[in-house]
N, C-alpha and C. Protein backbone atom coordinates (compact mmCIF):
# COMPACT_ATOMS: atom_id res chain seq x y z
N UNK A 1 0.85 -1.19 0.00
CA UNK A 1 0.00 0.00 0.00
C UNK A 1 0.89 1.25 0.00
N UNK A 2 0.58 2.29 -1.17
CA UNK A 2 1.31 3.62 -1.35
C UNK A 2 0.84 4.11 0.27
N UNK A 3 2.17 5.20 0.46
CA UNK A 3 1.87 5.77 1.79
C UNK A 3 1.03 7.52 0.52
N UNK A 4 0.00 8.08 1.59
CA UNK A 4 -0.68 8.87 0.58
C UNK A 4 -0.88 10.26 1.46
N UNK A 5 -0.18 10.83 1.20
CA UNK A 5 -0.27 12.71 1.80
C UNK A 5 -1.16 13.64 0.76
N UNK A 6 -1.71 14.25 1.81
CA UNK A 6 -2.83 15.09 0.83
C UNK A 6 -2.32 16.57 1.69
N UNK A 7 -2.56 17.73 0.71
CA UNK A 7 -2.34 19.25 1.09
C UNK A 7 -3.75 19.96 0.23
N UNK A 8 -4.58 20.69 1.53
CA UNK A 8 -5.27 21.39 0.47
C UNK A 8 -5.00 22.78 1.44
N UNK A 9 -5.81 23.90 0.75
CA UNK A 9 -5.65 25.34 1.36
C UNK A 9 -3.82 25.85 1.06
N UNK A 10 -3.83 25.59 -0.57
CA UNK A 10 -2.44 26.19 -0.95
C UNK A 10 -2.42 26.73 -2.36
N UNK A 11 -1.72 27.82 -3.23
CA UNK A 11 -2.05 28.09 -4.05
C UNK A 11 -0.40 27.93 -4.96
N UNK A 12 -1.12 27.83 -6.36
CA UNK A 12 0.49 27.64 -6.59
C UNK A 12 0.01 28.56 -8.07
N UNK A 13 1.30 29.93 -7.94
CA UNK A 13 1.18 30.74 -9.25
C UNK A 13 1.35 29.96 -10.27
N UNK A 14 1.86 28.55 -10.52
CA UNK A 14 2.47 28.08 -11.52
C UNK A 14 2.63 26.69 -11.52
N UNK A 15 2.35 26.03 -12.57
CA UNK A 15 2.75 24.61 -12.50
C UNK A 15 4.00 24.10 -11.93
N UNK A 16 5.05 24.80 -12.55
CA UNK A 16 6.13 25.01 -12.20
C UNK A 16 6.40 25.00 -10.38
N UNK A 17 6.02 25.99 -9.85
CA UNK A 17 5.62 26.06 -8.50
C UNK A 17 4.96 24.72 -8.02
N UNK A 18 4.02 24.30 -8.65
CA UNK A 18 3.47 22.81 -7.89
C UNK A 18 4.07 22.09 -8.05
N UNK A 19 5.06 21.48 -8.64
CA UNK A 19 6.15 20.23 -9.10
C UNK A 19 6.89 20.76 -7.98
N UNK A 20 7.76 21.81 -8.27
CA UNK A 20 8.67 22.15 -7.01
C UNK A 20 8.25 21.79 -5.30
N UNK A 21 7.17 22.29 -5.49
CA UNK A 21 6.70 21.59 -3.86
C UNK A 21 6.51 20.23 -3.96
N UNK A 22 6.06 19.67 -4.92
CA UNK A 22 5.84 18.18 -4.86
C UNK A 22 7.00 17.57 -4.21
N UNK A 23 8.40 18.07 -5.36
CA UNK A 23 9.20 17.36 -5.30
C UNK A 23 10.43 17.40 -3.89
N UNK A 24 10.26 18.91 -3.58
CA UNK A 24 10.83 20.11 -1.66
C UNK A 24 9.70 18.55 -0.91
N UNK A 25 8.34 18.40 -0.99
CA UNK A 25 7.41 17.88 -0.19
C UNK A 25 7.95 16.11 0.03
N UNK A 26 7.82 15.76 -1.01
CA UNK A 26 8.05 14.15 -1.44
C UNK A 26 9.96 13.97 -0.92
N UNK A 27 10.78 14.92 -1.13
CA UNK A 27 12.19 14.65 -0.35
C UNK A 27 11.88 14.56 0.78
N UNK A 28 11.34 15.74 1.46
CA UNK A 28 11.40 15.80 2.93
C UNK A 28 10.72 14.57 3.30
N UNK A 29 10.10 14.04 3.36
CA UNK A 29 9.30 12.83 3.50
C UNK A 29 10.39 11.57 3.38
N UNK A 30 10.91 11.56 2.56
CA UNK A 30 11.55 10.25 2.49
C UNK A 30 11.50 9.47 1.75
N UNK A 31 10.59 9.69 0.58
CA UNK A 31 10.05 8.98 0.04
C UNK A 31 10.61 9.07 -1.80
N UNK A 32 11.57 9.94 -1.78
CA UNK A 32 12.36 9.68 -3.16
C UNK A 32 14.10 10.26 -2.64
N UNK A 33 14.48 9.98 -4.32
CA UNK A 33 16.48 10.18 -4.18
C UNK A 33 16.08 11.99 -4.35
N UNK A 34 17.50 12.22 -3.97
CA UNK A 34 17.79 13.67 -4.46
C UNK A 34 17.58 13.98 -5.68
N UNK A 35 17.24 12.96 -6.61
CA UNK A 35 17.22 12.74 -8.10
C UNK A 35 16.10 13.37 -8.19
N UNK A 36 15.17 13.24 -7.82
CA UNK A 36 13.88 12.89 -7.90
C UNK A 36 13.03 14.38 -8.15
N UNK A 37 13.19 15.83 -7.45
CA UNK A 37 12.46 17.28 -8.04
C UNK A 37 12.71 17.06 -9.38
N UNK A 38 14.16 16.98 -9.72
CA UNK A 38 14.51 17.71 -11.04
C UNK A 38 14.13 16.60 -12.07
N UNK A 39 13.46 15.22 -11.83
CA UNK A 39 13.20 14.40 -12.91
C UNK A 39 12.21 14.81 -13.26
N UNK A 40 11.23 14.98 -12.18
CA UNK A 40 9.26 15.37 -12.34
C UNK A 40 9.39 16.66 -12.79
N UNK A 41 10.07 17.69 -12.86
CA UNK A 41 10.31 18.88 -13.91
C UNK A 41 10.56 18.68 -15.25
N UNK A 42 11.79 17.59 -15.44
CA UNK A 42 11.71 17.27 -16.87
C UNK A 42 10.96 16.62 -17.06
N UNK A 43 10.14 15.81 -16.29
CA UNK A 43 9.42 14.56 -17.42
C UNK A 43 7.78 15.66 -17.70
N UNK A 44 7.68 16.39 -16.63
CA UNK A 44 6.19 17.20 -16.57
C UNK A 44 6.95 18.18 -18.30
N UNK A 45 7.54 18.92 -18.12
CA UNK A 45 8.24 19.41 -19.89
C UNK A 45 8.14 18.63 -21.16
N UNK A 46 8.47 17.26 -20.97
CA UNK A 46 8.75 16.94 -21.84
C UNK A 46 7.29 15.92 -22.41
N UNK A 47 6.53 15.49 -21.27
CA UNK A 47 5.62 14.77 -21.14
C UNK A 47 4.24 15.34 -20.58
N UNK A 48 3.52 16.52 -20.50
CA UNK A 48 2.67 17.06 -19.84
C UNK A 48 1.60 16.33 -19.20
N UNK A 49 1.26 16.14 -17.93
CA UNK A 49 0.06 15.35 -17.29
C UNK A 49 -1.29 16.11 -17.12
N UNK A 50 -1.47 17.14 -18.11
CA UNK A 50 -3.04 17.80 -17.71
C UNK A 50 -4.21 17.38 -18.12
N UNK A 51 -4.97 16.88 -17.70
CA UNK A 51 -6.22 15.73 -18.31
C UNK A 51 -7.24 16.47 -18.41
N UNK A 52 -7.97 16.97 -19.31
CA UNK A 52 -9.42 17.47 -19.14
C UNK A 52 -10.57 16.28 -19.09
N UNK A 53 -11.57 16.50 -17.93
CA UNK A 53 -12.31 15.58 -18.11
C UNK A 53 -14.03 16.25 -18.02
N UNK A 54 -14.98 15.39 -17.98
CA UNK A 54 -16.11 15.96 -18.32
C UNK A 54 -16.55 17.66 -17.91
N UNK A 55 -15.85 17.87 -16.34
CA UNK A 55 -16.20 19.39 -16.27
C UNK A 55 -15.50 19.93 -15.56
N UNK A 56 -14.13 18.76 -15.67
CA UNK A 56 -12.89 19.46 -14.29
C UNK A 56 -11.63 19.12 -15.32
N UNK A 57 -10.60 19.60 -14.43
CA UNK A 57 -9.33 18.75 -15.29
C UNK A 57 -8.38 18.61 -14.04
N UNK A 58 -7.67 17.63 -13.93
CA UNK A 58 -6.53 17.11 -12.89
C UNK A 58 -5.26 16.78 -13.71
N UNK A 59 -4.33 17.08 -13.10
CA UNK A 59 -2.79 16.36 -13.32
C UNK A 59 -2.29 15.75 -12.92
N UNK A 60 -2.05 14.56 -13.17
CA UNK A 60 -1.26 13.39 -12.58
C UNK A 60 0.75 13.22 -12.98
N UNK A 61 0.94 14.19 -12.12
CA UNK A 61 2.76 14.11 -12.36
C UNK A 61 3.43 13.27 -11.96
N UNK A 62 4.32 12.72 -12.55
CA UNK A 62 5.12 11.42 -12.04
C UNK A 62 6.25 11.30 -12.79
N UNK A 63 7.59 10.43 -12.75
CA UNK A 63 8.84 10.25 -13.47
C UNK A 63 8.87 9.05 -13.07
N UNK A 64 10.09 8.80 -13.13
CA UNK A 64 10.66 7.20 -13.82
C UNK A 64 10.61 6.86 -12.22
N UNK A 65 10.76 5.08 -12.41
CA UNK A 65 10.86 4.45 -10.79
C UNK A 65 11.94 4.76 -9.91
N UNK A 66 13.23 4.63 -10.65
CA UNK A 66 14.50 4.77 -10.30
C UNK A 66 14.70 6.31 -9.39
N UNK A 67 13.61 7.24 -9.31
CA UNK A 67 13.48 8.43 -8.35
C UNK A 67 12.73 8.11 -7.37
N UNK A 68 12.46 6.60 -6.95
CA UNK A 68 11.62 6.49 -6.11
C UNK A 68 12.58 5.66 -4.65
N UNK A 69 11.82 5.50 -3.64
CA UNK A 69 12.58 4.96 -2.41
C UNK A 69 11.48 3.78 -2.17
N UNK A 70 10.22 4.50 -1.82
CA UNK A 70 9.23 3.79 -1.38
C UNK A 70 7.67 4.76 -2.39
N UNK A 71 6.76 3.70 -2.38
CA UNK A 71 5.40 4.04 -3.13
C UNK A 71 5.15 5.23 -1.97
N UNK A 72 4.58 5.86 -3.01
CA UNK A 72 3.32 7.07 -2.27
C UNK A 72 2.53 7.78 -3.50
N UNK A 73 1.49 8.80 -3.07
CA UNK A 73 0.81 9.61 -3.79
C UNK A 73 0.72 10.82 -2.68
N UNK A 74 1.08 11.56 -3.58
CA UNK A 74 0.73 13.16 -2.75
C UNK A 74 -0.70 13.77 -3.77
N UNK A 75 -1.63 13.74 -2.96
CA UNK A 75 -2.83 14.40 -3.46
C UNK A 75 -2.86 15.82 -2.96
N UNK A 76 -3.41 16.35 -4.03
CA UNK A 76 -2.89 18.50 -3.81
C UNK A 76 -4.50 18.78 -3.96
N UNK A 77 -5.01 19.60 -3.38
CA UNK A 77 -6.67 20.66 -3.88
C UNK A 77 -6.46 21.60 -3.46
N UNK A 78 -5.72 22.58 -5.01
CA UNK A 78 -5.19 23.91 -4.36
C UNK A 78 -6.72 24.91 -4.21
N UNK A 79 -6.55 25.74 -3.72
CA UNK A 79 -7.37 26.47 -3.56
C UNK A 79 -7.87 27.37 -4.83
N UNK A 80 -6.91 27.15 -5.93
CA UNK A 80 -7.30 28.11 -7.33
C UNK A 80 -6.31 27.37 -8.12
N UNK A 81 -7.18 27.15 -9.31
CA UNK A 81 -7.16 25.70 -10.19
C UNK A 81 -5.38 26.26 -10.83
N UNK A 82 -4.49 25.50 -10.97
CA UNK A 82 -3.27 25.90 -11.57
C UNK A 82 -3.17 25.54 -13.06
N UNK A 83 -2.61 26.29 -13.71
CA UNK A 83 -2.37 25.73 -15.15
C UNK A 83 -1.39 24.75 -15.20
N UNK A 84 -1.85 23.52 -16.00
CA UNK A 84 -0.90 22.44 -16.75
C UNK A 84 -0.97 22.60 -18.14
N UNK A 85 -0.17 22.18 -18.50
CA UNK A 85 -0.20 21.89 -20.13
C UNK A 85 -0.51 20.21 -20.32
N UNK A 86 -1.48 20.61 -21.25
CA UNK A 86 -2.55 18.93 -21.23
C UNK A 86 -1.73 18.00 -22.06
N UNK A 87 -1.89 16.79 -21.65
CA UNK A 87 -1.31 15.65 -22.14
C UNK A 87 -1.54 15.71 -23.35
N UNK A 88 -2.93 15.71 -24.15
CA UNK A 88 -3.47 15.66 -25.37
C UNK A 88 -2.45 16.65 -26.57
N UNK A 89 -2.63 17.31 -26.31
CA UNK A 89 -1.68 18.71 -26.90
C UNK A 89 -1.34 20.09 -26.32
N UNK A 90 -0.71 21.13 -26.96
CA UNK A 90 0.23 21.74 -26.00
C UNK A 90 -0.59 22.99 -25.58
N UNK A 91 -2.24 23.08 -25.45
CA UNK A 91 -3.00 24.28 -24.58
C UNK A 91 -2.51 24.10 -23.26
N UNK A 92 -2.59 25.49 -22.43
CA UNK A 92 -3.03 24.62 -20.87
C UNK A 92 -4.20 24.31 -20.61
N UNK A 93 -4.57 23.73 -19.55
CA UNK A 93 -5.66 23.72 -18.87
C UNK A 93 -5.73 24.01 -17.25
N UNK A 94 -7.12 24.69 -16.49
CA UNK A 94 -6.77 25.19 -15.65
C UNK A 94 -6.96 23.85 -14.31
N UNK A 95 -6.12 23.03 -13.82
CA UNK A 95 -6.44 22.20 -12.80
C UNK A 95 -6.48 22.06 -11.00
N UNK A 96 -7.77 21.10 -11.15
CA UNK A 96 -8.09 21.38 -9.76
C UNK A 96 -7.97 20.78 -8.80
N UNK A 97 -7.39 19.43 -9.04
CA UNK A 97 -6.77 18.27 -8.57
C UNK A 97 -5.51 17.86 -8.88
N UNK A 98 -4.16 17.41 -8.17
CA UNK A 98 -3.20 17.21 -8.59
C UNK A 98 -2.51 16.03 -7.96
N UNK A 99 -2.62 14.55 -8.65
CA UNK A 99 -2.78 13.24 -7.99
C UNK A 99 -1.13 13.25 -8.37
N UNK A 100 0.01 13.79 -7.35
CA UNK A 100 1.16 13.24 -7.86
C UNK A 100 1.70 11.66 -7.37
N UNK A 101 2.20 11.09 -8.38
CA UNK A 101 2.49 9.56 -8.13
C UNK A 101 4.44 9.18 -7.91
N UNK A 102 4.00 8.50 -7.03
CA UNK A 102 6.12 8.23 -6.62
C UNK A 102 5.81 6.12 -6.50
N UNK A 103 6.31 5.62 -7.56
CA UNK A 103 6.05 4.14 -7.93
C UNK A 103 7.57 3.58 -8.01
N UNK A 104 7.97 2.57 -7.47
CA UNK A 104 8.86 2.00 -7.64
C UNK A 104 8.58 0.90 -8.61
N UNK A 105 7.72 0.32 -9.06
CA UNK A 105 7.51 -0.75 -10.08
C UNK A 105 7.00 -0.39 -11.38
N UNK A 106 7.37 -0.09 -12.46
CA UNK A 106 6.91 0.48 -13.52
C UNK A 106 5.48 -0.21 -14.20
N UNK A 107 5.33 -1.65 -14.07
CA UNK A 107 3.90 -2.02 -14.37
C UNK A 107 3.04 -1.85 -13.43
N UNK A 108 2.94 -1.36 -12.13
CA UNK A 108 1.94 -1.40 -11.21
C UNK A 108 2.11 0.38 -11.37
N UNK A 109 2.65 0.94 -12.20
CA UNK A 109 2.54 2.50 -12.27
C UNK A 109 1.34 2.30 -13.66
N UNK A 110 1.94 1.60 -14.38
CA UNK A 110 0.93 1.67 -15.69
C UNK A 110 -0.28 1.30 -14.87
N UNK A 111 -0.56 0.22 -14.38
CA UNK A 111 -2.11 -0.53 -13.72
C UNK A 111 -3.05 0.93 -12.88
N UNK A 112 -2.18 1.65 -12.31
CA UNK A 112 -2.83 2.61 -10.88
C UNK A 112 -2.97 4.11 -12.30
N UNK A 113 -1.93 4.19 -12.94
CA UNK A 113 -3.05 5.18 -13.95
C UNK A 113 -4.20 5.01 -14.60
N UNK A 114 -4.02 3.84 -15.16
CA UNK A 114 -5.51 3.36 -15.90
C UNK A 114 -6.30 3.14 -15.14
N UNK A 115 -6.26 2.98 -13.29
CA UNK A 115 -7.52 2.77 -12.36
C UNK A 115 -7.85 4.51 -11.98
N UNK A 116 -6.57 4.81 -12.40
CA UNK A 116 -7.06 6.72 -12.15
C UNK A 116 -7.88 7.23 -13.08
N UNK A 117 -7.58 7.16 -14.02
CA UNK A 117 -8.06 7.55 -15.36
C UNK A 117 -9.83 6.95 -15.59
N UNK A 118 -9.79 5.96 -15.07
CA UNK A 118 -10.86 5.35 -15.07
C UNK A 118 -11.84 5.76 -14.33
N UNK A 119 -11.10 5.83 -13.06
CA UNK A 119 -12.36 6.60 -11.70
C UNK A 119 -12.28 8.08 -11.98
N UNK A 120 -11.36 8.53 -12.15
CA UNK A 120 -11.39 10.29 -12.55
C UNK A 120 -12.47 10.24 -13.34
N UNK A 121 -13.10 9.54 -14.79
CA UNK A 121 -13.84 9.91 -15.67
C UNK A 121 -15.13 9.91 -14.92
N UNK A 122 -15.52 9.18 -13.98
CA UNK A 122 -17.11 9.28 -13.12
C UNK A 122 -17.20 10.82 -12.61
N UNK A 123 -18.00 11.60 -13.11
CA UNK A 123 -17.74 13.01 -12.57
C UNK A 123 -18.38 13.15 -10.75
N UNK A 124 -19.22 12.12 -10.75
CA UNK A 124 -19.47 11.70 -9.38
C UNK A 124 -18.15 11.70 -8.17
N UNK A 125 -17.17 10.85 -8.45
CA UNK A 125 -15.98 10.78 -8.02
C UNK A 125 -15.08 11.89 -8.01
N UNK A 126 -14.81 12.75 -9.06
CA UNK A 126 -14.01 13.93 -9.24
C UNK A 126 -15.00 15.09 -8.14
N UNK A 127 -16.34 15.66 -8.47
CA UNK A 127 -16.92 16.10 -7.59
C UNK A 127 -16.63 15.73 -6.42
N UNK A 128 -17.02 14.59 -5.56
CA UNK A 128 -16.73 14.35 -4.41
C UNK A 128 -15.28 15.07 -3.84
N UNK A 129 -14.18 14.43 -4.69
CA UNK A 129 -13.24 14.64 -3.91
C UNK A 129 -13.00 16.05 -4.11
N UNK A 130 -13.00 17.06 -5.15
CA UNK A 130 -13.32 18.59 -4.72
C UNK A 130 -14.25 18.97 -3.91
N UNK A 131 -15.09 18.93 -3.43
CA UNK A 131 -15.41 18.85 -2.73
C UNK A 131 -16.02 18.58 -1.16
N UNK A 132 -14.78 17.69 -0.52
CA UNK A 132 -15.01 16.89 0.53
C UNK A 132 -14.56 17.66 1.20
N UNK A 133 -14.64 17.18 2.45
CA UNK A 133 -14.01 18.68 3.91
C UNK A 133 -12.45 17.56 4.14
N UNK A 134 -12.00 18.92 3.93
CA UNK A 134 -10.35 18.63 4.35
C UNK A 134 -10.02 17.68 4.55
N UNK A 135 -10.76 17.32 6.27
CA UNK A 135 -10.54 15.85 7.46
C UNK A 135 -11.19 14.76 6.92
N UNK A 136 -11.43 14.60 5.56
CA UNK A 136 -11.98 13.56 4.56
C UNK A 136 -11.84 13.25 3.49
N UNK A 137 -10.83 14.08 3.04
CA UNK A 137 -10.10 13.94 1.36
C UNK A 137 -9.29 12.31 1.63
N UNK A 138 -8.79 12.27 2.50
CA UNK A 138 -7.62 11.11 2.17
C UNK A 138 -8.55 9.71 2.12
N UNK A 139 -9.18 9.85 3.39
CA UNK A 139 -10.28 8.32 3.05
C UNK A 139 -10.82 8.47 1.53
N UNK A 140 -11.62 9.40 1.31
CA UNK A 140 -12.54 9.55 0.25
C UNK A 140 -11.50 9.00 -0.99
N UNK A 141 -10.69 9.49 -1.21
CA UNK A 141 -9.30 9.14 -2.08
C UNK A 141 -9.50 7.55 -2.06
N UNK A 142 -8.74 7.40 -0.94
CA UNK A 142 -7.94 6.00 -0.85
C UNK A 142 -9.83 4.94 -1.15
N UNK A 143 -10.69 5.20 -0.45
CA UNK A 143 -12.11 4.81 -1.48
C UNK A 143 -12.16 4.39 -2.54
N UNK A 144 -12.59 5.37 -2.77
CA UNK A 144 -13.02 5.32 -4.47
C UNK A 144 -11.44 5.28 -5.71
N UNK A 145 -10.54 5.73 -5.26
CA UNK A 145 -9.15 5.32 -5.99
C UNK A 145 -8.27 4.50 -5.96
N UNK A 146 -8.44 4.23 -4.80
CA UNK A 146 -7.16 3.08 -4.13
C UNK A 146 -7.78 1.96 -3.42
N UNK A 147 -9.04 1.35 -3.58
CA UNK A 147 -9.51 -0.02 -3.43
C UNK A 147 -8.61 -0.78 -4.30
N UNK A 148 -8.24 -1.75 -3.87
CA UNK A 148 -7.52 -2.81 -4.97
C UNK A 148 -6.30 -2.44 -6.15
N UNK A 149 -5.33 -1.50 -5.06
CA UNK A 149 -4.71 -0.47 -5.40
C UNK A 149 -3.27 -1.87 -6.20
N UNK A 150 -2.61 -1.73 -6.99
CA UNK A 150 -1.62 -2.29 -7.34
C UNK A 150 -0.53 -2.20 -6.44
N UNK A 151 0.42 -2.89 -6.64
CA UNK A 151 1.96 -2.96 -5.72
C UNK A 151 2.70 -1.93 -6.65
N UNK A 152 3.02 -0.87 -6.15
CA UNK A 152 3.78 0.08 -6.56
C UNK A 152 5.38 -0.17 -6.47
């Protein structure tokens, strides 16, 4: 089981700015190499994670295993949606959820996106978790996202 930190009531001028804390957040923790800010900067550049979905859009940032120590997810609900540049092509979009992923096993990284991608599309599910009170984002998460979560 990923260990799973959630931050809401934070604003980030910039995508840029949210990777950086991910990656300042996810060191201090323990939970990746020193390697590990400056990979999720290049791979978010070179690879953009901004998903538009029926009436929200989320980013799911992540890099290679080899920046990892141990599984986790840092879930973000900033307080004012940040721009990503969408996976699809190179617009931004403005996002309101930010599911970052730290996987040490590269096929149980493929398995836990396609269960993201999957539950993200229920707008039932995306609602909820914008919406939930603070002291209930992480259950609500680990719920509806992380039932029958893969070995990371």
């Amino acid at each position: 089981m990923s260990q799973l930190f959630v931050r809401t009531g934070i604003d980030f001028p910039s995508c840029q700015h949210a990777l950086q804390h991910i990656g300042e957040t996810m060191l201090a923790h323990g939970v990746v190499h020193d390697t590990y800010p400056q990979a999720l900067l290049e791979r978010e550049a070179a690879f953009p994670t901004g998903i538009a979905l029926e009436q929200h859009a989320v980013a799911i940032p992540h890099c290679e295993a080899i920046h990892a120590k141990s599984p986790a997810i840092y879930l973000i609900r900033p307080d004012s949606p940040v721009l990503f540049r969408r996976a699809d092509d190179d617009d931004e979009i403005a996002v309101s959820l930010i599911i970052a992923l730290i996987v040490e096993n590269p096929d149980a990284q493929l398995k836990l996106l396609r269960r993201l991608f999957s539950e993200l599309q229920n707008p039932a599910t995306l609602e909820a978790l914008l919406h939930a009170p603070d002291a209930e984002l992480a259950s609500l998460f680990r719920q509806r996202l992380l039932e029958q979560e893969p070995c990371l």
